[in-house]
N, C-alpha and C. Protein backbone atom coordinates (compact mmCIF):
# COMPACT_ATOMS: atom_id res chain seq x y z
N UNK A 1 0.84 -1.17 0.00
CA UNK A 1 0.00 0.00 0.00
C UNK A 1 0.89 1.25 0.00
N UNK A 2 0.97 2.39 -0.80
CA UNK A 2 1.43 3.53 -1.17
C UNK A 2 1.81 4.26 0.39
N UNK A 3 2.34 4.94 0.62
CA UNK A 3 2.67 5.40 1.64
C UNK A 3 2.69 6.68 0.94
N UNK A 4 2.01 7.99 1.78
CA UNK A 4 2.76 9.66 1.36
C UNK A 4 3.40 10.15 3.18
N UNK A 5 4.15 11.13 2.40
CA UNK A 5 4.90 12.21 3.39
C UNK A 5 4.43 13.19 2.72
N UNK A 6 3.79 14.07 3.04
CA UNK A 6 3.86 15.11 2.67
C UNK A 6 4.02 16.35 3.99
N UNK A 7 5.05 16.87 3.85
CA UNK A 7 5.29 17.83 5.01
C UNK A 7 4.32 19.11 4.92
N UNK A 8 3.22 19.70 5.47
CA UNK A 8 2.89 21.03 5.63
C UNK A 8 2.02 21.09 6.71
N UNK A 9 2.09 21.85 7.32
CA UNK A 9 1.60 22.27 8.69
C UNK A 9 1.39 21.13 9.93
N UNK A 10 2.43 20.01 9.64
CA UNK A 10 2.57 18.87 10.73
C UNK A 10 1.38 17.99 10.01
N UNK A 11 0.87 17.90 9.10
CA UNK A 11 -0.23 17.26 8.66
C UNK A 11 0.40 15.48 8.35
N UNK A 12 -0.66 15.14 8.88
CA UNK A 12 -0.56 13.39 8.20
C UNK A 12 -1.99 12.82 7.70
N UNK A 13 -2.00 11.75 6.92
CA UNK A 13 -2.99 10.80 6.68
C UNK A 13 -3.19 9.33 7.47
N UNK A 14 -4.28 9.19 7.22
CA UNK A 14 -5.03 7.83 8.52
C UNK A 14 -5.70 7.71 7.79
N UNK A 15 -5.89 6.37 7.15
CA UNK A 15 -7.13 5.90 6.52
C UNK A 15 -6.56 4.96 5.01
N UNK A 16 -7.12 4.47 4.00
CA UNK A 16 -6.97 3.35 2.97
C UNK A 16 -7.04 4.43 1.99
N UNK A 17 -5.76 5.19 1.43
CA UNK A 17 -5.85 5.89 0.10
C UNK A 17 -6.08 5.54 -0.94
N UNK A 18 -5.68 3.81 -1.56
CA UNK A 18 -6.29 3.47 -2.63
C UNK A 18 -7.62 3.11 -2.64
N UNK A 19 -8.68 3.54 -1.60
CA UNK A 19 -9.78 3.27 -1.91
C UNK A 19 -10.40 4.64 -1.34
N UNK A 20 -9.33 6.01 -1.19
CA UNK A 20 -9.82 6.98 -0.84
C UNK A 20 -10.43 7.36 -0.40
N UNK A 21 -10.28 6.39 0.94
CA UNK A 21 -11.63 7.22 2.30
C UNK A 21 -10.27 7.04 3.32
N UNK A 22 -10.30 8.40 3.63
CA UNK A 22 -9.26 8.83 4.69
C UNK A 22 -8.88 10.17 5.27
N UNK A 23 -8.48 10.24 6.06
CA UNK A 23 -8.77 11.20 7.06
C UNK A 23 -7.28 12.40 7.06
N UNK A 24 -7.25 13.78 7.16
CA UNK A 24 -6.22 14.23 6.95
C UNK A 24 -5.94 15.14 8.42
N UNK A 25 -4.76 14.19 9.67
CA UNK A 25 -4.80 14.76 10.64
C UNK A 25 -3.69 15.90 11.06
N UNK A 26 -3.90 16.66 12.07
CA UNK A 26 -3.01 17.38 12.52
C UNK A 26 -1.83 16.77 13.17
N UNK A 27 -0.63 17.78 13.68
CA UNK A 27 0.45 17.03 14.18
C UNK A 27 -0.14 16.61 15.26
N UNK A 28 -2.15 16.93 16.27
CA UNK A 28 -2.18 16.47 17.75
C UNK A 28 -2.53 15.28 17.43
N UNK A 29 -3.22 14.62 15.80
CA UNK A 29 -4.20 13.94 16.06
C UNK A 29 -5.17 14.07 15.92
N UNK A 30 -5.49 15.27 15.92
CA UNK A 30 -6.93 16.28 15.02
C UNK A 30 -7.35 15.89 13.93
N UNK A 31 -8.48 15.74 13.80
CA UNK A 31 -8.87 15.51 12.47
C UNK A 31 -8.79 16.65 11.55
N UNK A 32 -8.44 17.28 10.63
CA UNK A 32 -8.70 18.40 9.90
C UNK A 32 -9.62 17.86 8.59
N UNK A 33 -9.68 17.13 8.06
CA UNK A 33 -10.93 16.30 6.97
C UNK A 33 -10.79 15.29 6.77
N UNK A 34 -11.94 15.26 5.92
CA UNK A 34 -12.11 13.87 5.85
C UNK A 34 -12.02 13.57 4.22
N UNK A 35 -11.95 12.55 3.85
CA UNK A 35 -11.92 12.38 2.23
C UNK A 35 -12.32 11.21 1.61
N UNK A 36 -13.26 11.20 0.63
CA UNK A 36 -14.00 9.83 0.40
C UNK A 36 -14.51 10.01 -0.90
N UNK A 37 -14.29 8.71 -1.28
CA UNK A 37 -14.31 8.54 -3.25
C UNK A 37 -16.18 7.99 -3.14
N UNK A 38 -17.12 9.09 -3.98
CA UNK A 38 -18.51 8.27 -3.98
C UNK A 38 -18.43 7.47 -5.36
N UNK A 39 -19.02 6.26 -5.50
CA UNK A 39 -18.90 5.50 -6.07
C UNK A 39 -20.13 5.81 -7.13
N UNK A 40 -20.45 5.12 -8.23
CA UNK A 40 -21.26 4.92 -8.97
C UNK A 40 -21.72 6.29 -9.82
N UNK A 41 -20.44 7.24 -10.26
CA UNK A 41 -20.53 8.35 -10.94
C UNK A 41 -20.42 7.76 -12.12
N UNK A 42 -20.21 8.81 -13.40
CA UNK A 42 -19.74 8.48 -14.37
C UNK A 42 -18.34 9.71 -14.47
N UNK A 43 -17.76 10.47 -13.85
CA UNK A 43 -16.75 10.35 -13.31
C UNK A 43 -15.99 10.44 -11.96
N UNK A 44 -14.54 10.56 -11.94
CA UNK A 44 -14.52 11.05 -10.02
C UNK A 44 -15.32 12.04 -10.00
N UNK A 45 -15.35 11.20 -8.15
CA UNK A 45 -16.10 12.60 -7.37
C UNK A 45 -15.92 12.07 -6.16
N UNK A 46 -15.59 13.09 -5.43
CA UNK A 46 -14.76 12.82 -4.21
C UNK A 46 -15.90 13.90 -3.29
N UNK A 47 -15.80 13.59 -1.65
CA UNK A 47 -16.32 14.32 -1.00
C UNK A 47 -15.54 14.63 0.14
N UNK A 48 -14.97 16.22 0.34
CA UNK A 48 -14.06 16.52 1.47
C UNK A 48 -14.89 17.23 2.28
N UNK A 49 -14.77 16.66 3.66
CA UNK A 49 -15.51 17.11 4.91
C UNK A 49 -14.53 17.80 5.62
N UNK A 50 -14.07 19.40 5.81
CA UNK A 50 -13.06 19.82 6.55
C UNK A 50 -13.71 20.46 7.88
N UNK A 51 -13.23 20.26 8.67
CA UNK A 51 -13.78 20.36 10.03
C UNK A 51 -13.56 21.94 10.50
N UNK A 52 -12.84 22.88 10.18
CA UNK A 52 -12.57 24.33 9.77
C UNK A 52 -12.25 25.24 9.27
N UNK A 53 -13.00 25.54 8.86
CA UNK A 53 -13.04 26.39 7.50
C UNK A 53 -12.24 26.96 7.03
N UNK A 54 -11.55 27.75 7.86
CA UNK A 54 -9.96 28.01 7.85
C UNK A 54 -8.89 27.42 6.96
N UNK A 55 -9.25 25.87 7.05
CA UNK A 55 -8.59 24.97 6.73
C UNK A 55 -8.83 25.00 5.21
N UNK A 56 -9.97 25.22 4.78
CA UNK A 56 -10.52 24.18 3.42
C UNK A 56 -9.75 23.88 2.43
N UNK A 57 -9.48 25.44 1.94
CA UNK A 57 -8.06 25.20 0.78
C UNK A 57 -6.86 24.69 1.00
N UNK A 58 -6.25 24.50 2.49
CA UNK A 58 -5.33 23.57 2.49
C UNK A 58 -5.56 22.78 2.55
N UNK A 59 -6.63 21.83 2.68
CA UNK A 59 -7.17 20.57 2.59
C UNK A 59 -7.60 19.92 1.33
N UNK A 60 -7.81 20.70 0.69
CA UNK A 60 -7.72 20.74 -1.08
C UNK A 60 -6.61 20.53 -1.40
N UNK A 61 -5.54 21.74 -1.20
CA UNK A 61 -4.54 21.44 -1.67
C UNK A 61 -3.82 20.55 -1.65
N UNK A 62 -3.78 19.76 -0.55
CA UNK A 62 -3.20 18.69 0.20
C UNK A 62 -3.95 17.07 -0.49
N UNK A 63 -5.27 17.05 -0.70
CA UNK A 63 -6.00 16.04 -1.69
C UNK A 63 -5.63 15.92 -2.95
N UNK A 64 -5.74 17.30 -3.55
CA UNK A 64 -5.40 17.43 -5.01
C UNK A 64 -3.33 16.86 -5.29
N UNK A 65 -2.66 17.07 -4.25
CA UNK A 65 -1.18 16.76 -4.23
C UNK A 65 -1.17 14.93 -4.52
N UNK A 66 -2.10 14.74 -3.40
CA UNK A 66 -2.01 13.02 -3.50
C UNK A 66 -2.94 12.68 -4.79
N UNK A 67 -3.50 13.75 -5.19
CA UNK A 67 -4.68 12.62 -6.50
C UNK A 67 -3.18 12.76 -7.85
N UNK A 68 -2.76 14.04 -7.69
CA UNK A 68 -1.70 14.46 -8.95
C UNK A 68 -0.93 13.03 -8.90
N UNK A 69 0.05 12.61 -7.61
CA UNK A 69 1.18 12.13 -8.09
C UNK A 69 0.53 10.61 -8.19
N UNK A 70 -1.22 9.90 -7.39
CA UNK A 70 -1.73 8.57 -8.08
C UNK A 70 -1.77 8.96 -9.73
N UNK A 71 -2.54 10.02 -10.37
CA UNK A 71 -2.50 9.70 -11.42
C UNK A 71 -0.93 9.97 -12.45
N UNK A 72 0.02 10.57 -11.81
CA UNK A 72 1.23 10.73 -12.59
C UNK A 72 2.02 8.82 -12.30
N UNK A 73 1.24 7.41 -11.61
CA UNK A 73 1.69 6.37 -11.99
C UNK A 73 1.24 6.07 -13.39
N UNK A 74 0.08 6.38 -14.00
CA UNK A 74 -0.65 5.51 -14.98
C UNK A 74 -0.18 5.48 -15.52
């Protein structure tokens, strides 16, 4: 299973990225969002739950980093 590092604001991931439901926490353990692939589109579509608002666009940014470098394997 893929492993990321991505260093910014102490942030880590918890959760099954190749099936993209997973959680994006702070350095306490905090949840800062959530992230989850809905199934049965006719294309992606993902749903990010960020817990403050504050947050959102780095929580984007931080999703969109891990979707770039899955699809830069294909």
């Amino acid at each position: 299973m893929p492993h990321y590092n991505i260093d910014y604001n102490g942030w880590h991931i918890d959760g099954s990225i190749m099936e993209w439901d997973y959680n994006i926490l702070d350095q306490r353990g905090y949840s800062v969002a959530s992230v989850s692939k809905e199934l049965f589109h006719m294309t992606d579509t993902y749903v990010i739950q960020v817990n403050e608002p504050e947050y959102a666009l780095d929580a984007l940014m931080f999703v969109l980093a891990i979707d770039a470098e899955k699809c830069s394997r294909t």
